[in-house]
Protein backbone atom coordinates (compact mmCIF):
# COMPACT_ATOMS: atom_id res chain seq x y z
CA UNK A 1 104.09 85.69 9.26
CA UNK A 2 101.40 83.13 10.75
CA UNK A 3 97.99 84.31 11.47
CA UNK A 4 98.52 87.17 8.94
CA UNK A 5 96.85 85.93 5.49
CA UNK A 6 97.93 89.58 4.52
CA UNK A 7 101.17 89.31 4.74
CA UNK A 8 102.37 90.21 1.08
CA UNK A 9 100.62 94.19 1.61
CA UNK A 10 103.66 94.93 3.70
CA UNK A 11 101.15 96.87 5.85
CA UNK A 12 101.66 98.15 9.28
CA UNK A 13 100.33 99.30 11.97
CA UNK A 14 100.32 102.95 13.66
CA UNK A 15 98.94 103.81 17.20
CA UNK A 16 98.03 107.16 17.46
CA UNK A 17 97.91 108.21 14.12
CA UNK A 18 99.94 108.87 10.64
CA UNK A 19 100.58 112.17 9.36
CA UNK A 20 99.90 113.04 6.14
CA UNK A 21 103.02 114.08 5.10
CA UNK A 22 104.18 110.82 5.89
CA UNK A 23 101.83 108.68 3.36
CA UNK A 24 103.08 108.88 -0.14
CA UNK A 25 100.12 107.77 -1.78
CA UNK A 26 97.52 105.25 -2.46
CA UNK A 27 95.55 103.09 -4.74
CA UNK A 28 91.98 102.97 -4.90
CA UNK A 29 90.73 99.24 -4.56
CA UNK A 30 87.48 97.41 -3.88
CA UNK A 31 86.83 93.53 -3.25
CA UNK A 32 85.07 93.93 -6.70
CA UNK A 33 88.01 94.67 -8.70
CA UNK A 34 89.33 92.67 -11.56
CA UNK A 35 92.74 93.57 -11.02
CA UNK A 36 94.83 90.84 -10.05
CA UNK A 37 97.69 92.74 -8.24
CA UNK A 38 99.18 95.74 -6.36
CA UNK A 39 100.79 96.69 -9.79
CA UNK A 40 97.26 97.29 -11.67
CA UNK A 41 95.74 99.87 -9.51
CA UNK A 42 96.18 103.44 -10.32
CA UNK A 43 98.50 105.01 -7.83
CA UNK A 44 98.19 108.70 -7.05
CA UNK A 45 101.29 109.94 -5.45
CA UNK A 46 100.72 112.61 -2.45
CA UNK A 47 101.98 116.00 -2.90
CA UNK A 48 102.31 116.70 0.35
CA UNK A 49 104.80 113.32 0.90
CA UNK A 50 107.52 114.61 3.00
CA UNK A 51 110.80 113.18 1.54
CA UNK A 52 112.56 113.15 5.12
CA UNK A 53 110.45 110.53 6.11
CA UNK A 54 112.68 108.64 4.46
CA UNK A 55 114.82 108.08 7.29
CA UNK A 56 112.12 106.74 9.76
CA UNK A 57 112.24 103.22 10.66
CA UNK A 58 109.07 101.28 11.77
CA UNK A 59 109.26 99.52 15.13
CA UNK A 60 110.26 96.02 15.95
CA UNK A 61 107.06 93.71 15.94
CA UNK A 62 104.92 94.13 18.55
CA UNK A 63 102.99 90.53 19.47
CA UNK A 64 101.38 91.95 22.46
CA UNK A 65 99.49 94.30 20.36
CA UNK A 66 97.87 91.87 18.16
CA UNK A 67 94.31 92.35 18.92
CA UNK A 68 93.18 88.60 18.04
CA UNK A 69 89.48 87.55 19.36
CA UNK A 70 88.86 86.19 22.16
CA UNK A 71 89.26 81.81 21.22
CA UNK A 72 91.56 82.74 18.61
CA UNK A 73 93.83 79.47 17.72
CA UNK A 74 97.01 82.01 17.96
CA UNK A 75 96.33 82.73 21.33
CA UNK A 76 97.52 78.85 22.68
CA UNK A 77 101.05 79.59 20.57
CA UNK A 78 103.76 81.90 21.21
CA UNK A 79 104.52 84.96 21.38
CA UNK A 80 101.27 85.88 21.66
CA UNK A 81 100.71 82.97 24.81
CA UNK A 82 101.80 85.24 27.39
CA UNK A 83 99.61 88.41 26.28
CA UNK A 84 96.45 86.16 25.75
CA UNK A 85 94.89 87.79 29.38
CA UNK A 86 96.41 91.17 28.75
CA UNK A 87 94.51 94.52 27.98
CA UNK A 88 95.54 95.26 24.45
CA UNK A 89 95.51 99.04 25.56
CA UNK A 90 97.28 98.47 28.72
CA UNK A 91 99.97 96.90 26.04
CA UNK A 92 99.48 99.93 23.93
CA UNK A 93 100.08 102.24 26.45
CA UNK A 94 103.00 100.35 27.76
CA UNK A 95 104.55 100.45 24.53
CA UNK A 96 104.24 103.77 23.82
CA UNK A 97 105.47 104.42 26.79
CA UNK A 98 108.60 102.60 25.71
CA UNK A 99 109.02 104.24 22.84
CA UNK A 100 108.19 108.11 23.64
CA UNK A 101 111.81 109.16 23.57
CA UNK A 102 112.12 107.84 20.11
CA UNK A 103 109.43 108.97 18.81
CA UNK A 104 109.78 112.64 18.17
């Protein structure tokens, strides 16, 4: 992914929140550590993790909702071009919006 130097934490984003039955755990990290990957930090798995969450899909990528700064390079190259003047919560909106009915 370019303009994403974070691309290897398989990380997404969620508008409007994430419930917790749907986060199965987490690691405690700080800039500080010494570990050197994912794999060394102890994971604590969440008791409340609903299994049937396990048949959600995330949502296609969404370039409009990319939030650069204003004079960011990625703004001159596509896809994000044509959303460089947009409202990123107009965008947000829309694409809720667009997605309400599956969603549920």
């Amino acid at each position: 992914m370019r303009n994403n130097g974070w691309a290897q934490e398989q990380e997404f984003a969620a508008l409007e929140g994430i419930r917790w039955t749907q986060v199965m755990g987490w690691g405690r990290m700080s800039n500080a550590s010494d570990e050197k990957s994912f794999e060394d930090f102890p994971y604590e798995r969440n008791p409340n993790y609903d299994a049937s969450w396990d048949q959600a899909a995330v949502s296609r990528a969404v370039p409009q909702l990319a939030g650069f700064p204003s004079g960011h390079l990625a703004w001159d190259q596509e896809p994000w071009r044509r959303f460089r003047d947009a409202s990123c919560r107009r965008m947000a909106r829309e694409f809720l919006e667009g997605v309400k009915d599956e969603v549920k």
